[in-house]
Protein backbone atom coordinates (compact mmCIF):
# COMPACT_ATOMS: atom_id res chain seq x y z
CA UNK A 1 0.51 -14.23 7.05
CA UNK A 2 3.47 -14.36 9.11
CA UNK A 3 5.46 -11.49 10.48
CA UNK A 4 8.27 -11.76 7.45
CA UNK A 5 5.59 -12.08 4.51
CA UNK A 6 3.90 -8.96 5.61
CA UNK A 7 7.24 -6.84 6.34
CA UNK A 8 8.18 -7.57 2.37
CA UNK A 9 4.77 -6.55 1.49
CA UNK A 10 5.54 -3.48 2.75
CA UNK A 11 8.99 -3.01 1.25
CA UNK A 12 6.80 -3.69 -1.97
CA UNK A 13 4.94 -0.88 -1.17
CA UNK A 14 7.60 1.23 -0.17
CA UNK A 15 9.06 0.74 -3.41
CA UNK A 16 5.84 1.59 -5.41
CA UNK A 17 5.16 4.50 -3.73
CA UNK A 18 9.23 5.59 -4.52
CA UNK A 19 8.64 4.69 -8.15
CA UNK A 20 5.10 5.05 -8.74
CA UNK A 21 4.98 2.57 -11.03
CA UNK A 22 1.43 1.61 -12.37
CA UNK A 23 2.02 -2.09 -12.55
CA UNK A 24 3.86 -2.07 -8.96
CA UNK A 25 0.95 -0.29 -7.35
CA UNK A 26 -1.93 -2.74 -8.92
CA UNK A 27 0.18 -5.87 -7.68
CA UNK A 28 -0.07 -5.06 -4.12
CA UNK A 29 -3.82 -5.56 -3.89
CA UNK A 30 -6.66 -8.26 -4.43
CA UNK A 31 -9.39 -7.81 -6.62
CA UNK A 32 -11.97 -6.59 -3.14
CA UNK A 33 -9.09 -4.68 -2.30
CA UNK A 34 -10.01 -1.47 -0.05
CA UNK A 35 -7.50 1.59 0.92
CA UNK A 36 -8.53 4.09 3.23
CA UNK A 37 -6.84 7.17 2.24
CA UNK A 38 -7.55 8.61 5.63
CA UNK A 39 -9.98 7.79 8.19
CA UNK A 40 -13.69 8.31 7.86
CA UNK A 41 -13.43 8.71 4.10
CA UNK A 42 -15.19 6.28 1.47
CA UNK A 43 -12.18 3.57 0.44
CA UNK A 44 -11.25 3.15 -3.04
CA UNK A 45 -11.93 -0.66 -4.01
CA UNK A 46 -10.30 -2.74 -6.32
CA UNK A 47 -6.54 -2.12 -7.21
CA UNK A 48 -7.64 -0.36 -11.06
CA UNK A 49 -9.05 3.06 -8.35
CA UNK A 50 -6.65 2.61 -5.66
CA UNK A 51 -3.54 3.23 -8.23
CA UNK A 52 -5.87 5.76 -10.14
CA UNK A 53 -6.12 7.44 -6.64
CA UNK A 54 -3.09 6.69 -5.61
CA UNK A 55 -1.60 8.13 -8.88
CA UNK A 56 -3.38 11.36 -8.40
CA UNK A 57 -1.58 11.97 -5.36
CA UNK A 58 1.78 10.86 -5.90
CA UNK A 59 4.64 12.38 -3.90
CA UNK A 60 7.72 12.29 -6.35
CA UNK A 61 10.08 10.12 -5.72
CA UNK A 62 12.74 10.97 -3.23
CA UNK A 63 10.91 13.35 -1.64
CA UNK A 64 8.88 11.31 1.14
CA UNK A 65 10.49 9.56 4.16
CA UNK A 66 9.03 6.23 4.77
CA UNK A 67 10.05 4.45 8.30
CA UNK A 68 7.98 1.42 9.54
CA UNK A 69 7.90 -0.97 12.50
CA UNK A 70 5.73 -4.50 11.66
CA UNK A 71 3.62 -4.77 14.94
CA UNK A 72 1.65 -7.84 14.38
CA UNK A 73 -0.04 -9.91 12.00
CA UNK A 74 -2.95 -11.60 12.60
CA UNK A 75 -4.48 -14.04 9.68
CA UNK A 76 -4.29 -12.15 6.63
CA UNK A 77 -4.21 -8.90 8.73
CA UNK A 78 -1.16 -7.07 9.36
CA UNK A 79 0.04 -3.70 12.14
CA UNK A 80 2.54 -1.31 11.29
């Protein structure tokens, strides 16, 4: 994944976690999906929990500022 592909992936996420959107959320990851909440917890796995989780804990929309620098990517691997 270049550099580009992985900045609009996270403009996609950007603008699920704005709408919240249950569709927008489950798009974003693979079926062996896993998204560490925080580190040293269990992930959730599969994109069905991780917008279940995700849902639980939604900020509403507006309220959360969201700035982000792509550092590298790396294979299917990507910093920001």
């Amino acid at each position: 994944m270049d550099a580009e592909r992985f900045k609009g992936w996270v403009e996609r996420y950007r603008g699920a976690w704005e709408s919240n959107d249950r569709a927008e959320i489950e798009a974003l990851f693979g079926p062996d999906a896993e998204y560490f909440d925080s580190p040293g917890d269990e992930p959730w796995r599969g994109p069905e929990r991780i917008r279940t989780e995700w849902l639980d804990r939604k900020d509403p929309p507006g309220e959360t500022t969201f700035e982000y620098e792509v550092i590298a990517t790396d294979g299917d691997l990507g910093f920001v």
